[in-house]
Protein backbone atom coordinates (compact mmCIF):
# COMPACT_ATOMS: atom_id res chain seq x y z
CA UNK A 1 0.00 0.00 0.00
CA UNK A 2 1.18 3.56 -0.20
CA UNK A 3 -0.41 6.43 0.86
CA UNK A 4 0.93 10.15 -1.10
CA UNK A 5 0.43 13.20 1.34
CA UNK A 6 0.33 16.38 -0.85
CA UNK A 7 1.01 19.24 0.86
CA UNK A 8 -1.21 22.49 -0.36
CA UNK A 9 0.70 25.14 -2.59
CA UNK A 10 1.63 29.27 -1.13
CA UNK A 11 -1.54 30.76 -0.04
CA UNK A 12 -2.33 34.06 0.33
CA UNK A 13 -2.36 34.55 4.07
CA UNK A 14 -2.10 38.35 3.86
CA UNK A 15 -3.53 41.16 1.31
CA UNK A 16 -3.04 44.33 1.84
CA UNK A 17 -1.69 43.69 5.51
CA UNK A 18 -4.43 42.37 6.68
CA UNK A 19 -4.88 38.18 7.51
CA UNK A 20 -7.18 36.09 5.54
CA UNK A 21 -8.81 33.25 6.83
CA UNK A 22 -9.38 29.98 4.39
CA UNK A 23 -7.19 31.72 1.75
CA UNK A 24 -6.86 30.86 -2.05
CA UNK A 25 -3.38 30.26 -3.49
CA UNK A 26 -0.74 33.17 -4.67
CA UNK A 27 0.34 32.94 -8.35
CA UNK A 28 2.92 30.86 -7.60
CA UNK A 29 0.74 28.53 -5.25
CA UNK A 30 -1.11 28.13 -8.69
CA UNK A 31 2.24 27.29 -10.72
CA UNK A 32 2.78 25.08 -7.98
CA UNK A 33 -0.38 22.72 -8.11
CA UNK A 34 0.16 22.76 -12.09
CA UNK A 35 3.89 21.19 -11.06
CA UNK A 36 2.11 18.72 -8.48
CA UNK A 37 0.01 17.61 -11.19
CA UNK A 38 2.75 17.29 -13.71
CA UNK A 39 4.49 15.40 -11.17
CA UNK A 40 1.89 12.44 -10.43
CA UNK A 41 0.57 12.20 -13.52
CA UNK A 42 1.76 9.03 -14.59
CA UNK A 43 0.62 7.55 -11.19
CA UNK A 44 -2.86 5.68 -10.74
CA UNK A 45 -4.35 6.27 -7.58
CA UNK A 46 -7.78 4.53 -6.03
CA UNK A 47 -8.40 7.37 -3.90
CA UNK A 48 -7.58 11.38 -4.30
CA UNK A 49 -8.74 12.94 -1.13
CA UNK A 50 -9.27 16.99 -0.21
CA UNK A 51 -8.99 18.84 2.56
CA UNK A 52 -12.29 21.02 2.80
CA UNK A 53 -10.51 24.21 2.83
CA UNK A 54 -9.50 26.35 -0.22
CA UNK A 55 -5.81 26.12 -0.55
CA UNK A 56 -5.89 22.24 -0.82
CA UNK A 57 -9.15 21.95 -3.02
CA UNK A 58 -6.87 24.36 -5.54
CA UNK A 59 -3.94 22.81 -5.35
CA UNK A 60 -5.83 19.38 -6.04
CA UNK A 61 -8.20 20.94 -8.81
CA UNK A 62 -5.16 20.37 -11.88
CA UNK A 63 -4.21 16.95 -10.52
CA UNK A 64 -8.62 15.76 -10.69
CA UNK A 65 -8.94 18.16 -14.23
CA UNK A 66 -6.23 15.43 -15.51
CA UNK A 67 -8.12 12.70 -14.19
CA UNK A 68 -11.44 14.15 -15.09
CA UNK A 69 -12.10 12.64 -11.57
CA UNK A 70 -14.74 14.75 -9.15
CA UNK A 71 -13.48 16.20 -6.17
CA UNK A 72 -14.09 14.20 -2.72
CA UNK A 73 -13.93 16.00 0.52
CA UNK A 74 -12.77 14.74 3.84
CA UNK A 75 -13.58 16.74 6.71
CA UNK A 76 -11.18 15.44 9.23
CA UNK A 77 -8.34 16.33 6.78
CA UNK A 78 -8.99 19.85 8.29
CA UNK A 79 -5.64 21.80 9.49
CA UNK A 80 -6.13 23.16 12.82
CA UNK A 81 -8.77 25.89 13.39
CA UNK A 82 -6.98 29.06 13.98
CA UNK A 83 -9.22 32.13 15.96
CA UNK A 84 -11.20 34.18 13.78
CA UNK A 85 -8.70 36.95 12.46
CA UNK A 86 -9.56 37.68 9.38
CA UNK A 87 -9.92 41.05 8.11
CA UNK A 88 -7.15 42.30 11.27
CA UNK A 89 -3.67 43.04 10.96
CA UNK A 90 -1.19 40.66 10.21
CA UNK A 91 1.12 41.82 12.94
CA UNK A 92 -1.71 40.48 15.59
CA UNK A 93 -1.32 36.48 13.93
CA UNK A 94 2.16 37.09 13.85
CA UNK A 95 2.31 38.16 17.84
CA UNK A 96 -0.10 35.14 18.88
CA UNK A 97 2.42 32.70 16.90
CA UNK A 98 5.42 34.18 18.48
CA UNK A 99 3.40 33.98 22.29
CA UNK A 100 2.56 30.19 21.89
CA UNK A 101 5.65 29.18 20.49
CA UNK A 102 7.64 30.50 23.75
CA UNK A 103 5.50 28.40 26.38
CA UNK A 104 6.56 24.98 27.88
CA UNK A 105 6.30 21.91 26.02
CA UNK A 106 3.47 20.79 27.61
CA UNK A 107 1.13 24.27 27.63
CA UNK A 108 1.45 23.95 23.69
CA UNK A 109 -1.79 21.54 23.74
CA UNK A 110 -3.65 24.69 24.67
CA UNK A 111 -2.86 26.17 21.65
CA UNK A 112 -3.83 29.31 19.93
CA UNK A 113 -5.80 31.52 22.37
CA UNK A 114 -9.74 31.73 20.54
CA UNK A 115 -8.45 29.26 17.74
CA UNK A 116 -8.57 24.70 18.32
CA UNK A 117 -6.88 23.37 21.00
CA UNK A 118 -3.73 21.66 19.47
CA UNK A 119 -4.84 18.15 21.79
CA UNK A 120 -8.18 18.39 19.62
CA UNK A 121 -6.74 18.93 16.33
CA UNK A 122 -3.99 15.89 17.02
CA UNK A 123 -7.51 13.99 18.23
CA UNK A 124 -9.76 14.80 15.18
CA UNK A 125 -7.45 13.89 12.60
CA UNK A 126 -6.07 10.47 14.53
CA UNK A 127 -9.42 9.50 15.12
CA UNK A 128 -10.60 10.48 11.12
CA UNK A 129 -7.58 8.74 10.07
CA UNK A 130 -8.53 5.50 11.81
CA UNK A 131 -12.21 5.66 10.71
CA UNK A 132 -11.53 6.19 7.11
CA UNK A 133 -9.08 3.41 6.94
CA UNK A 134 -10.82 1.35 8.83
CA UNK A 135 -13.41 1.45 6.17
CA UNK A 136 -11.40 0.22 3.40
CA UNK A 137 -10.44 -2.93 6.08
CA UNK A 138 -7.21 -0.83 7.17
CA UNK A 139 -6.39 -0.89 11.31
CA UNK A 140 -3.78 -1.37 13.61
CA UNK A 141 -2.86 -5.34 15.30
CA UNK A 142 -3.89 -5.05 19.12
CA UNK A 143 -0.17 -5.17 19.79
CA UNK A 144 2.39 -2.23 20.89
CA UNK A 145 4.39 -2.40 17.67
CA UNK A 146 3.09 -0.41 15.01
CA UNK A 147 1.54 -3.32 12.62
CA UNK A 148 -1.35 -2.92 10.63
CA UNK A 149 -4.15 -5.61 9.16
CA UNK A 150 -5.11 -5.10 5.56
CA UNK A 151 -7.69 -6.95 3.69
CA UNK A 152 -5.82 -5.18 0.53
CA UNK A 153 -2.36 -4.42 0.39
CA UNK A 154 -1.93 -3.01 -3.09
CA UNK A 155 -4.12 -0.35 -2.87
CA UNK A 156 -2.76 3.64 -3.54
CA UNK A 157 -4.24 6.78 -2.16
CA UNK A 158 -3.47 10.29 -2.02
CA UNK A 159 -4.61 12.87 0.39
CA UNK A 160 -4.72 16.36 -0.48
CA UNK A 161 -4.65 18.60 2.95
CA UNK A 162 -1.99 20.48 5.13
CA UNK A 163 1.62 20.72 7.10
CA UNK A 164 -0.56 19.92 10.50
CA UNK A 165 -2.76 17.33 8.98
CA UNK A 166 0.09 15.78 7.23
CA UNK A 167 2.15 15.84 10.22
CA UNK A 168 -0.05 14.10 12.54
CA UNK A 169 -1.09 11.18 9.81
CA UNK A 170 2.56 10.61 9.47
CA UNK A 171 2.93 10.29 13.45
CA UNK A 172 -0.02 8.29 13.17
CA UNK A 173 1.04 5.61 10.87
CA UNK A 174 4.49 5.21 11.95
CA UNK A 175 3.33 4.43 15.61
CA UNK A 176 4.94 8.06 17.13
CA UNK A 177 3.72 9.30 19.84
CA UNK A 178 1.60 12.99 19.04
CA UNK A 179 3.24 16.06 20.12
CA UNK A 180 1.39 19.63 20.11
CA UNK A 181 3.63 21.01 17.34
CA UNK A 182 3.39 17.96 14.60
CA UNK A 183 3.35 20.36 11.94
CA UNK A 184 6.77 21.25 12.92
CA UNK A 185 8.81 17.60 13.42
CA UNK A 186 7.98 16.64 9.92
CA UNK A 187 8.87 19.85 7.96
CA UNK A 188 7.33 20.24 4.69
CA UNK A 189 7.23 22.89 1.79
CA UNK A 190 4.03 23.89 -0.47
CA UNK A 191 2.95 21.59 -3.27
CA UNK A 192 5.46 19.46 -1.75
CA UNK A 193 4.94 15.31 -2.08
CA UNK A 194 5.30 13.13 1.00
CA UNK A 195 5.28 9.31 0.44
CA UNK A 196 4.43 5.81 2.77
CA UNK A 197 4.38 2.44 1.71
CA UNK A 198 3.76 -0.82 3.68
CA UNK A 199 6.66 -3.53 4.10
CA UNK A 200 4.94 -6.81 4.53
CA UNK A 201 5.71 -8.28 8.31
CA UNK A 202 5.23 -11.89 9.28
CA UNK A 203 2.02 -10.92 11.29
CA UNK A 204 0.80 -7.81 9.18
CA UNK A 205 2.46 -4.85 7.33
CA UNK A 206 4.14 -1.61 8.92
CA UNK A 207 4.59 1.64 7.19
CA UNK A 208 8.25 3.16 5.95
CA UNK A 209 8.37 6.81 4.85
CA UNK A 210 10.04 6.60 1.69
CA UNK A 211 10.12 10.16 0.59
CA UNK A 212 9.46 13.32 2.62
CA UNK A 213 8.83 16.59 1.56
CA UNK A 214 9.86 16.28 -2.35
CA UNK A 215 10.16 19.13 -3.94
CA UNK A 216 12.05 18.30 -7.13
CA UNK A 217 9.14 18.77 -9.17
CA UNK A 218 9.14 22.88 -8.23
CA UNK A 219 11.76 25.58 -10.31
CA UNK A 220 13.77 26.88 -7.48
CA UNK A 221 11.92 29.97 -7.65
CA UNK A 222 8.56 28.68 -6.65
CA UNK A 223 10.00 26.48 -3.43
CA UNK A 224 8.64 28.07 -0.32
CA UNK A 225 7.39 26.69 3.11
């Protein structure tokens, strides 16, 4: 099995200094998505799965136009909820970043004053994540070891969403333990391709990341994280 995680291409988080909320994609977030689709063209997938939000669903839409496949939300493929800013100055998102990164460790699963709880956000998407996989006959061994059942091993999605949501499926599947900042122990830039596959175990299969973050499909120029 191997499961593609497509991180979303530049978005505009800021016109004319002031935050958007659920942005669209810059020009080169566009350029991006036309790369992403360049790059897995060639590649046959049983599933392509969205993130509701705008940045993914554009970054997905050359990739399904290809395909002439229709787009198929998942909810829990969500990133974290941030407060409601939108419409204020950037300098205020800026500020509440720089305030929760300087806690503890542990005061991080609070999160973002007014915005998800970063314990909730790890929560939804484990818990989506183990529902929809668990539907296609996909779920971990009752064992400590990360090993998973599958009633089909040869089957090939890819998931459309964010740095967060990306971060805490790869956690997730690799058996780590969830930390409040998952977005930031797996690094990854815009339109950038992340890649698992399953290595066959004598009592199940566990997953190997085989690529992270590839960006060789991007001109220099349009790299950014």
């Amino acid at each position: 099995m191997e499961i593609v995680l497509v991180r979303h291409g530049e978005p505009e988080w800021v016109r004319d200094g002031l935050n958007v909320v659920d942005p669209p994609l810059t020009e080169r977030g566009h350029r991006q998505a036309d790369r992403v689709a360049a790059a897995l063209a060639g590649e046959v997938f049983d599933e392509i799965v969205i993130s509701p939000l705008r940045r993914p669903r554009l970054t997905a839409a050359p990739a399904l136009a290809d395909r002439g496949a229709d787009e198929v939300i998942e909810n829990w493929l969500e990133e974290i909820r941030e407060p409601n800013w939108h419409g204020t100055p950037a300098e205020l998102a800026r500020k509440a970043y720089e305030e929760e990164r300087s806690r503890p460790a542990s005061a991080r699963w609070e999160g973002l004053v007014g915005g998800e709880p970063s314990r909730d956000f790890v929560e939804r998407v484990r818990s989506g994540a183990t529902d929809f996989l668990a539907d296609r006959g996909i779920y971990r061994s009752k064992q400590t070891l990360p090993v998973w059942h599958m009633d089909e091993s040869e089957r090939r999605i890819a998931v459309f969403a964010h740095a967060g949501t990306n971060g805490v499926i790869l956690c997730h599947l690799l058996g780590l333990d969830p930390v409040p900042w998952e977005w930031d122990r797996f690094v990854t830039g815009h339109a950038s391709i992340t890649r698992l596959a399953t290595m066959k175990m004598g009592d199940g299969h566990t997953f190997s990341l085989t690529k992270l973050s590839d960006v060789e499909h991007l001109e220099l120029d349009d790299r950014t994280g």
